[in-house]
N, C-alpha and C. Protein backbone atom coordinates (compact mmCIF):
# COMPACT_ATOMS: atom_id res chain seq x y z
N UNK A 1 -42.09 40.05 -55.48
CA UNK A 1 -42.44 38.74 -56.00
C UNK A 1 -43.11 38.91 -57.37
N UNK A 2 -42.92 38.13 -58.29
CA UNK A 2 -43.47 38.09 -59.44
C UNK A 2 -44.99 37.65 -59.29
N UNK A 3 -45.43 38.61 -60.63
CA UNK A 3 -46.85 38.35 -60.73
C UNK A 3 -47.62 36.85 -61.06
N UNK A 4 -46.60 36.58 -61.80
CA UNK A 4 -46.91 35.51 -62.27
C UNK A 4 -45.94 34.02 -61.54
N UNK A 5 -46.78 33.44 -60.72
CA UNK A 5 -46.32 32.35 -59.84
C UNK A 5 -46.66 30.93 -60.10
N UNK A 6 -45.68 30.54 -60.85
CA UNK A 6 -46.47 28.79 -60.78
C UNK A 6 -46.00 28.47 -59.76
N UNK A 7 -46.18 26.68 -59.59
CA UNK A 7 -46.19 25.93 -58.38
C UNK A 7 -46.68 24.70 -58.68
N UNK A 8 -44.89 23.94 -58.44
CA UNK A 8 -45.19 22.32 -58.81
C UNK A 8 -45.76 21.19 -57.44
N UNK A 9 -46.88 20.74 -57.73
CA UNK A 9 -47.32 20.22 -56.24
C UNK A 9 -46.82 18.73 -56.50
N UNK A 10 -45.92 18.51 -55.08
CA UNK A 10 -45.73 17.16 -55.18
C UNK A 10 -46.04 16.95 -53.57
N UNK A 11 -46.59 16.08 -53.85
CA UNK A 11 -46.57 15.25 -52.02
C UNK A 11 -47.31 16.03 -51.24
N UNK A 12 -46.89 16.04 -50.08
CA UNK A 12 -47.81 17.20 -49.34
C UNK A 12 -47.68 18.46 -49.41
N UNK A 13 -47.05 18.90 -49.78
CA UNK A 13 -46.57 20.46 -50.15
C UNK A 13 -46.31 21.28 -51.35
N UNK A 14 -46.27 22.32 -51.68
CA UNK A 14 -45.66 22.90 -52.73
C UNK A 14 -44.76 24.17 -53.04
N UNK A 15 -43.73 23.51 -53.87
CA UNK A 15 -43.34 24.84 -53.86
C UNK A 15 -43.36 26.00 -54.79
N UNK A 16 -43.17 26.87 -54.51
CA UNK A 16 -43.07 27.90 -55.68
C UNK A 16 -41.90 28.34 -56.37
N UNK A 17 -42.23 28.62 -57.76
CA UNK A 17 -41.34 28.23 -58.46
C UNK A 17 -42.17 29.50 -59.23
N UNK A 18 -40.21 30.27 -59.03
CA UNK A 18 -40.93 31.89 -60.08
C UNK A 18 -38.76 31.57 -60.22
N UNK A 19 -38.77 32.96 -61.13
CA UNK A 19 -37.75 33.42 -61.64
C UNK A 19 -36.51 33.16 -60.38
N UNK A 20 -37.23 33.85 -59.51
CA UNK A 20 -36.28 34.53 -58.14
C UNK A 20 -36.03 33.30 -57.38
N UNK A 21 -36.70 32.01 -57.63
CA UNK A 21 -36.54 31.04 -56.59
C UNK A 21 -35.67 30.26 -56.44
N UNK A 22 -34.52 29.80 -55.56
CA UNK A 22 -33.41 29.08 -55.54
C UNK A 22 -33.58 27.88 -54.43
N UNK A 23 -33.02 26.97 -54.97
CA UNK A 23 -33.07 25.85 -53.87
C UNK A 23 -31.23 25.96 -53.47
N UNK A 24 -31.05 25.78 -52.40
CA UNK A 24 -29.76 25.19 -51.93
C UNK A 24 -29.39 23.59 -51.71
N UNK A 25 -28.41 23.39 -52.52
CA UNK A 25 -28.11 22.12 -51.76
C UNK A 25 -26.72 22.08 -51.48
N UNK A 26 -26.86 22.03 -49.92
CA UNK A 26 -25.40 22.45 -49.53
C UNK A 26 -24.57 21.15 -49.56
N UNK A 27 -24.72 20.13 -49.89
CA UNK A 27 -23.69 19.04 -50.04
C UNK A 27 -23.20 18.53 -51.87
N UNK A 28 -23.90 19.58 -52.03
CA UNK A 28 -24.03 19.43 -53.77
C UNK A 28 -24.95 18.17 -54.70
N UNK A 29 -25.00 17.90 -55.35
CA UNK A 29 -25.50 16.61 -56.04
C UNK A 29 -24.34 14.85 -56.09
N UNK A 30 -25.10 13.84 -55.96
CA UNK A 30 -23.88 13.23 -55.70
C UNK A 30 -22.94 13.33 -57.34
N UNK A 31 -21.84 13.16 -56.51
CA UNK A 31 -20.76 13.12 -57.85
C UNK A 31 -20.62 14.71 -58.29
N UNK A 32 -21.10 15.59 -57.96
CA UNK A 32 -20.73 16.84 -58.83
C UNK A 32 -21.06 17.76 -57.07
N UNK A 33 -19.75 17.88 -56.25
CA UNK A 33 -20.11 18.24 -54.50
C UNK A 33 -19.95 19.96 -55.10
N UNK A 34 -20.08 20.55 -56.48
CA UNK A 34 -19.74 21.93 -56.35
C UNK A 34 -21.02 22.77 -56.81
N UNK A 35 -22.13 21.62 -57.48
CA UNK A 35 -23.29 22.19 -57.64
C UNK A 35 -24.20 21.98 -56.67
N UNK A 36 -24.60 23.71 -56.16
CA UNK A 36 -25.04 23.46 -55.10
C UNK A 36 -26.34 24.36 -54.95
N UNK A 37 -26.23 25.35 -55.97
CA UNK A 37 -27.54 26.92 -56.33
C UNK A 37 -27.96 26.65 -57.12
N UNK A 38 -29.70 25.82 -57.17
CA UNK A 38 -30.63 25.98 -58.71
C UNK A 38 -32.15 26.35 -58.53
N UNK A 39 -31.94 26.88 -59.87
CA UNK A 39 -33.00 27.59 -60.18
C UNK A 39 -34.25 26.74 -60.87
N UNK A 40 -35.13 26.48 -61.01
CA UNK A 40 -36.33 25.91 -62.17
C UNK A 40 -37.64 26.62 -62.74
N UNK A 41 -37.34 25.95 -63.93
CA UNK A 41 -38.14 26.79 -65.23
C UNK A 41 -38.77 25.98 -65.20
N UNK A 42 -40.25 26.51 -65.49
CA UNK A 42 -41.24 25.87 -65.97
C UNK A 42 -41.39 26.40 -67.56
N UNK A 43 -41.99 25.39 -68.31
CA UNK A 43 -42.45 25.44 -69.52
C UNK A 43 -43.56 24.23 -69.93
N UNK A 44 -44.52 25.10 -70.44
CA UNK A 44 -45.08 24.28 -70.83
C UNK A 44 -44.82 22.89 -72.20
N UNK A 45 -43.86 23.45 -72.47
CA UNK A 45 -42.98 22.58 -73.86
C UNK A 45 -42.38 21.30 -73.11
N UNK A 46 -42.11 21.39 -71.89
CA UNK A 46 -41.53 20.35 -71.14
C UNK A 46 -42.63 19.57 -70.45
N UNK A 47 -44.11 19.89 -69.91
CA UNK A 47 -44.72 19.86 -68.89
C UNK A 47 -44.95 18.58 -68.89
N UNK A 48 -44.82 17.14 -68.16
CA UNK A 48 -44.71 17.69 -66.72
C UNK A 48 -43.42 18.07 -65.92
N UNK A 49 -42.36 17.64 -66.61
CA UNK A 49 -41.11 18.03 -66.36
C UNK A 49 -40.41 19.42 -66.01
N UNK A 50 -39.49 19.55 -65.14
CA UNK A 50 -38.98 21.10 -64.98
C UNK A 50 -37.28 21.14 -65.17
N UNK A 51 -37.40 21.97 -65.20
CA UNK A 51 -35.75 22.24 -65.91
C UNK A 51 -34.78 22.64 -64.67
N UNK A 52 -34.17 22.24 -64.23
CA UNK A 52 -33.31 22.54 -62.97
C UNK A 52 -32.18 22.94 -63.42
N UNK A 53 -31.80 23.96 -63.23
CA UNK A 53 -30.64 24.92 -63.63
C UNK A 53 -29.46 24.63 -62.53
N UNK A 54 -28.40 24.71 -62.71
CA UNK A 54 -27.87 24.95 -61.83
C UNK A 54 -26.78 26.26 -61.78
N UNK A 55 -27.01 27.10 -60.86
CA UNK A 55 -26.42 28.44 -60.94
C UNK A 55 -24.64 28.25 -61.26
N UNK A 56 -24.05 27.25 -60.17
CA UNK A 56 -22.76 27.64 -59.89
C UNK A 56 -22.38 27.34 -61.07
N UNK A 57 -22.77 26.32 -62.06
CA UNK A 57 -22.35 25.95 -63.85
C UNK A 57 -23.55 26.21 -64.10
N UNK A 58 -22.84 27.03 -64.77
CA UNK A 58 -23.96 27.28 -66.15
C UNK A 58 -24.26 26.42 -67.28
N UNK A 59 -23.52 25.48 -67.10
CA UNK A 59 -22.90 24.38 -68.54
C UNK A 59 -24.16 22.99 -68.09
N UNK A 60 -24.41 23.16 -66.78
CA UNK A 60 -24.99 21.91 -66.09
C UNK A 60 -27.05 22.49 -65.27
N UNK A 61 -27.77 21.31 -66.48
CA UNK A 61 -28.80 21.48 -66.08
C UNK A 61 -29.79 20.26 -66.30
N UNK A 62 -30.52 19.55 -65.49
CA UNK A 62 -31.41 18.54 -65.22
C UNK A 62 -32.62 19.13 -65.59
N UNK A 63 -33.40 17.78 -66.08
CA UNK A 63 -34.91 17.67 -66.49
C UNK A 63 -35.13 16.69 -65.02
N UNK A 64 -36.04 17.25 -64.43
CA UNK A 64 -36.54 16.82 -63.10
C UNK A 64 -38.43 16.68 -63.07
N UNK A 65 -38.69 15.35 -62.42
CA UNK A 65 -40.33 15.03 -62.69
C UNK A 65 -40.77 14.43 -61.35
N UNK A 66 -42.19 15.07 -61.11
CA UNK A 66 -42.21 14.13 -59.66
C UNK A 66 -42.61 12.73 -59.79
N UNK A 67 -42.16 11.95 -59.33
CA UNK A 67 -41.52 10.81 -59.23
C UNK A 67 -43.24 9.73 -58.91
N UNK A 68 -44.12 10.91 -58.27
CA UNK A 68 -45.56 9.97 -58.25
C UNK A 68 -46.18 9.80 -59.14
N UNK A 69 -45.48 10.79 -60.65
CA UNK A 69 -46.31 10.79 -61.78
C UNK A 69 -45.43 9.58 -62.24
N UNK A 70 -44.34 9.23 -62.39
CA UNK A 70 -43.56 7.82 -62.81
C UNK A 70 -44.17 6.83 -62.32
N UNK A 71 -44.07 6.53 -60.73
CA UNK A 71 -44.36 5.42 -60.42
C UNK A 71 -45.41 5.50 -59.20
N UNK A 72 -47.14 5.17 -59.57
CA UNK A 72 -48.00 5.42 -58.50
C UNK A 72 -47.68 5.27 -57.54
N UNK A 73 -47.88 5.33 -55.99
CA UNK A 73 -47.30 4.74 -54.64
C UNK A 73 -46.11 5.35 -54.64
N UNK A 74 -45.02 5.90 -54.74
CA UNK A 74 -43.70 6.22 -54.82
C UNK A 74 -43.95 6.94 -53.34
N UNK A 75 -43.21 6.02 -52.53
CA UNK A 75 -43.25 6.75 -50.97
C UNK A 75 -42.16 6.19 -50.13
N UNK A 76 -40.46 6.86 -50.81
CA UNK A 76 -39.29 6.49 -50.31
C UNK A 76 -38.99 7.18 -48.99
N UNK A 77 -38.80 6.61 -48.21
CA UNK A 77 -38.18 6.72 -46.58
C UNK A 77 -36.78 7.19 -46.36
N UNK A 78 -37.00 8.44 -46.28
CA UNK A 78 -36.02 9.19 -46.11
C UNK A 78 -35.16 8.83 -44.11
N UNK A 79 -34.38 8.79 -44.22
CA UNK A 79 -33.31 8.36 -42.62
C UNK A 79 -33.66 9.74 -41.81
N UNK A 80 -33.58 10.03 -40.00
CA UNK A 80 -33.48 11.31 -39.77
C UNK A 80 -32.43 12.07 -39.99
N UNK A 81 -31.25 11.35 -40.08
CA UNK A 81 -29.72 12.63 -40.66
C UNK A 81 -30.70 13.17 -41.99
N UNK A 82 -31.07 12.28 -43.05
CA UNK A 82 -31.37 13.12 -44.20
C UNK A 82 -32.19 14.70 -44.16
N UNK A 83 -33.25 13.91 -43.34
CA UNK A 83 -34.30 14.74 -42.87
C UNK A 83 -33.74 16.47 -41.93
N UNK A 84 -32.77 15.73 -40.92
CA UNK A 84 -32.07 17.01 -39.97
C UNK A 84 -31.68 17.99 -40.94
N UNK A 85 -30.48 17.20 -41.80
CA UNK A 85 -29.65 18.07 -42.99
C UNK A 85 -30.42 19.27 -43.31
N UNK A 86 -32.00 19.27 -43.76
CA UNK A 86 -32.17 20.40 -44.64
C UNK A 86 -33.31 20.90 -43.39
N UNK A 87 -33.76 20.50 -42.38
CA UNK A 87 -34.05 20.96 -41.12
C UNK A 87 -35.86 20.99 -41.19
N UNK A 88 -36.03 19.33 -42.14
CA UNK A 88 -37.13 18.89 -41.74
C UNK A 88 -37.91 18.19 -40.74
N UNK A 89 -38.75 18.13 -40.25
CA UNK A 89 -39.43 17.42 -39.31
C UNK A 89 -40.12 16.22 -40.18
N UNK A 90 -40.26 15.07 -39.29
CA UNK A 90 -40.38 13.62 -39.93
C UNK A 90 -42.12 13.98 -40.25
N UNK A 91 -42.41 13.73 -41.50
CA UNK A 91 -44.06 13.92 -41.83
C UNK A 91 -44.43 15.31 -42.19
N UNK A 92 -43.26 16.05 -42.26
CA UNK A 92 -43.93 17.70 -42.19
C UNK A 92 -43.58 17.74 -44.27
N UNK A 93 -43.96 18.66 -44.43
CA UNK A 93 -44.40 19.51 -45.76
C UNK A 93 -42.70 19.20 -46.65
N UNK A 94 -42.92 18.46 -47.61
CA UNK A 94 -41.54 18.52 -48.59
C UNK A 94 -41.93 18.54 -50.01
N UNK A 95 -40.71 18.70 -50.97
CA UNK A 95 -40.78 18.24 -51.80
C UNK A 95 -40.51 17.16 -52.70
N UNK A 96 -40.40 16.32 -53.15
CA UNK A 96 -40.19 14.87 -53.79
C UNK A 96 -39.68 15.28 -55.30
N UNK A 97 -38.32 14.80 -55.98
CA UNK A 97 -38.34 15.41 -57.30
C UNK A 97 -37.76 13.85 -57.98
N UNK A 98 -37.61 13.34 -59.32
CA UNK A 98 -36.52 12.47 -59.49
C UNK A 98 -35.71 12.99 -61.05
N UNK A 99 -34.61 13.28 -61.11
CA UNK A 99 -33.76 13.19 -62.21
C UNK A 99 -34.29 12.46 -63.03
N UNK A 100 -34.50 12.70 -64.23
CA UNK A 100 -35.04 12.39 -65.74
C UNK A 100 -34.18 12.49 -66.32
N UNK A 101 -34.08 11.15 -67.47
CA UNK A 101 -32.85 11.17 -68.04
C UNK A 101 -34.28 10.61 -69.67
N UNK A 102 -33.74 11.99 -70.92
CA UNK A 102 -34.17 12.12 -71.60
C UNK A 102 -33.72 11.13 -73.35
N UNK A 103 -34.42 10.20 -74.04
CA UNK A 103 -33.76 9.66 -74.62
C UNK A 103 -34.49 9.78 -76.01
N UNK A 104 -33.89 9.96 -77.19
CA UNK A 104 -34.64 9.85 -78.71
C UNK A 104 -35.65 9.02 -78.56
N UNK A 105 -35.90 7.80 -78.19
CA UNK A 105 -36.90 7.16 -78.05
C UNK A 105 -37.52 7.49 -76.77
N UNK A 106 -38.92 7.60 -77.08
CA UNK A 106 -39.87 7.82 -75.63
C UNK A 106 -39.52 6.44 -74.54
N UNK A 107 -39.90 5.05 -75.01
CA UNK A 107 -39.71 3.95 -74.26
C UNK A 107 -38.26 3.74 -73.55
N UNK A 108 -37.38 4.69 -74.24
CA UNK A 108 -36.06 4.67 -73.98
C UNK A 108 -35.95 5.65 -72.34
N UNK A 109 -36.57 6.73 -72.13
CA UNK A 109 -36.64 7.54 -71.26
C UNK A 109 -36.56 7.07 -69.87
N UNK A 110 -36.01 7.45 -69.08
CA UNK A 110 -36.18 6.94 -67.51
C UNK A 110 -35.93 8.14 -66.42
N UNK A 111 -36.33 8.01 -65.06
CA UNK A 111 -36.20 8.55 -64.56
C UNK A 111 -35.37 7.46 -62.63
N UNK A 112 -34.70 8.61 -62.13
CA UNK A 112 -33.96 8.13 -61.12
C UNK A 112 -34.88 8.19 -59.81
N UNK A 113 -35.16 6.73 -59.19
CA UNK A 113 -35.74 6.71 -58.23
C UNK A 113 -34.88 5.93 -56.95
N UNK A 114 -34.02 5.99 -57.28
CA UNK A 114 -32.61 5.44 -56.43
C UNK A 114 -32.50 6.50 -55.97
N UNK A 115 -32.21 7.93 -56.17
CA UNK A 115 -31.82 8.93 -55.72
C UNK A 115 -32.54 10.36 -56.00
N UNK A 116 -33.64 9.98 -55.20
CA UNK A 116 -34.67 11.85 -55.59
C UNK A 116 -33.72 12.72 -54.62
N UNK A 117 -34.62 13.74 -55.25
CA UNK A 117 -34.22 15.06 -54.66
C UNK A 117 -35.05 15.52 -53.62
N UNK A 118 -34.68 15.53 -52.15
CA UNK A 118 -35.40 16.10 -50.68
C UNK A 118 -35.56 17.65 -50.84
N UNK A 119 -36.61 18.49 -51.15
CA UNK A 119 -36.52 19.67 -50.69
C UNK A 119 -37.60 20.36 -49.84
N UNK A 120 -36.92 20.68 -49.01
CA UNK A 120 -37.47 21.32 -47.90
C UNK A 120 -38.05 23.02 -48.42
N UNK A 121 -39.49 23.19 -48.86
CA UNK A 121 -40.08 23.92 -49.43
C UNK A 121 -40.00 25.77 -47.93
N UNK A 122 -39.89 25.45 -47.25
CA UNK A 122 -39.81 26.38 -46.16
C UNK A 122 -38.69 27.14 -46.21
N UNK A 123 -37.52 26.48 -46.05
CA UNK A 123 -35.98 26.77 -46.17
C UNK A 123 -35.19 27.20 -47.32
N UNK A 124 -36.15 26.15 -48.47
CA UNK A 124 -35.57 26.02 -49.95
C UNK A 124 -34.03 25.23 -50.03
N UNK A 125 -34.10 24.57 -48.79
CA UNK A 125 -32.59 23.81 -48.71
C UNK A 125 -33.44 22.28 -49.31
N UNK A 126 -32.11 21.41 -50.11
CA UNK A 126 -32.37 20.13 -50.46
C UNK A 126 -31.14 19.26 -50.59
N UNK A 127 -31.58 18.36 -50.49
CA UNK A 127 -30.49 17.18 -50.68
C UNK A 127 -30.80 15.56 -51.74
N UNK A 128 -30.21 15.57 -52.01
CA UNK A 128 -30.10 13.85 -52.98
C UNK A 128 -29.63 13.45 -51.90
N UNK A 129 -30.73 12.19 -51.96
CA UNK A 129 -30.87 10.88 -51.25
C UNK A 129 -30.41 9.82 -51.79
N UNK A 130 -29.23 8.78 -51.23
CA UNK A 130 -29.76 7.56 -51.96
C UNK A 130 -29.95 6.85 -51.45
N UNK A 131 -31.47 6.44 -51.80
CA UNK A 131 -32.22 5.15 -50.84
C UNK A 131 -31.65 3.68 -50.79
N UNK A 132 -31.96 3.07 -50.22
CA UNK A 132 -31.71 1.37 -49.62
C UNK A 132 -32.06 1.01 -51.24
N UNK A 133 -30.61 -0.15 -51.67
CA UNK A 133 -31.34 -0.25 -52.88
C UNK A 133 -32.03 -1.89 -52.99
N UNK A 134 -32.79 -2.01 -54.34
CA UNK A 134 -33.58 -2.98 -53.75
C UNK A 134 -35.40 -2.39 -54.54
N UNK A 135 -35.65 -1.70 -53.74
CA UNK A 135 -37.04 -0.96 -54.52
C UNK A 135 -37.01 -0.34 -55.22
N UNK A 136 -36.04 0.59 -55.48
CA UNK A 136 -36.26 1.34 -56.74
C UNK A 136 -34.98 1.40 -57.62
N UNK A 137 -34.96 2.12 -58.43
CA UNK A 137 -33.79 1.46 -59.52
C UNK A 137 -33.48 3.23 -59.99
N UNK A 138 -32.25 3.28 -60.53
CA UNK A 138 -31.91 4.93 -60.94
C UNK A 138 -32.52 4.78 -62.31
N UNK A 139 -33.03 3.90 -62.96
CA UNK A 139 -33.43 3.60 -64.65
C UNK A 139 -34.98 3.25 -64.96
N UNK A 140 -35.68 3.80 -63.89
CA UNK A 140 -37.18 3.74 -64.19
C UNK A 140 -37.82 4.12 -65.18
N UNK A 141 -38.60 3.19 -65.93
CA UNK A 141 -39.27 3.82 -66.97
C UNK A 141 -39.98 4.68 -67.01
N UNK A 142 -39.83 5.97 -67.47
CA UNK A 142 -40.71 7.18 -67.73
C UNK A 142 -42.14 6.99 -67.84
N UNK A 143 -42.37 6.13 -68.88
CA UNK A 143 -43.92 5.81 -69.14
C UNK A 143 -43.89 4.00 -69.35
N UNK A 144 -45.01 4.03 -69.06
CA UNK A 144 -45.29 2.00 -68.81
C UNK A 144 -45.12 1.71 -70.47
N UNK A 145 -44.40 0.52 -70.20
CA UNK A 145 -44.10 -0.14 -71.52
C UNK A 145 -45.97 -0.43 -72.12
N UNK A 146 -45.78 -0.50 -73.67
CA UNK A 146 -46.78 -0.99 -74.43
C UNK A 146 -47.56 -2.16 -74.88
N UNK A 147 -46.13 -2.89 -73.96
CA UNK A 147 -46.88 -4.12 -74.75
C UNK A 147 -47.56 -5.24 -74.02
């Protein structure tokens, strides 16, 4: 294991996040069912954001943020199939992520709360969810408007 270990805390749990660490998602991301092995970089040039790699393309990589720093309260209800899939128990230790979608303008920025990312910090297996829609929207504003 590397000496040097960060660790992004979201929710009740955390995971670690070094060089060597891979998440699985065996159903892939929606719309792209072949990316399924990623990796995440931390940098402080990005922070709070992390860089989600994805192994099987190399061509294909997400800016990912936890989703309680977007929107306070953020506490989406995951179904038990979701939960079985990556071989969580209902209330036990996960991770919470949402797709960030990066724009020239800051106010322009949003992040996806229609569809976070489930990862099961034990297993390192995860899945995209997409929640009941209605509460949350895939186009959330990054940071609260100004005016």
């Amino acid at each position: 294991m590397d000496a040097v270990m960060q660790t992004a805390t979201v929710r009740q749990s955390a995971l670690p996040l070094e060089r060597a660490a891979v998440v699985e998602f065996p159903e892939g991301l929606v719309g792209l069912p072949e990316a399924k092995h990623f990796d995440f970089e931390v940098s402080e040039e990005i922070t709070p954001l992390l860089r989600m790699r994805c192994l099987d393309r190399k061509d294909l990589s997400f800016l990912v943020v936890n989703p309680e720093l977007v929107l306070a309260g953020y506490q989406p209800k995951f179904g038990p199939d979701a939960l079985h899939a990556i071989g969580l128990a209902e209330g036990g230790p996960s991770l919470v992520l949402a797709v960030a979608q990066i724009a020239p303008r800051l106010e322009d920025c949003t992040a996806n709360l229609l569809a976070p990312l489930l990862i099961n910090p034990a297993s390192m297996k995860g899945l995209q969810v997409i929640l009941d829609p209605g509460r949350y929207t895939t186009r959330h504003p990054l940071v609260a408007s100004q005016e």
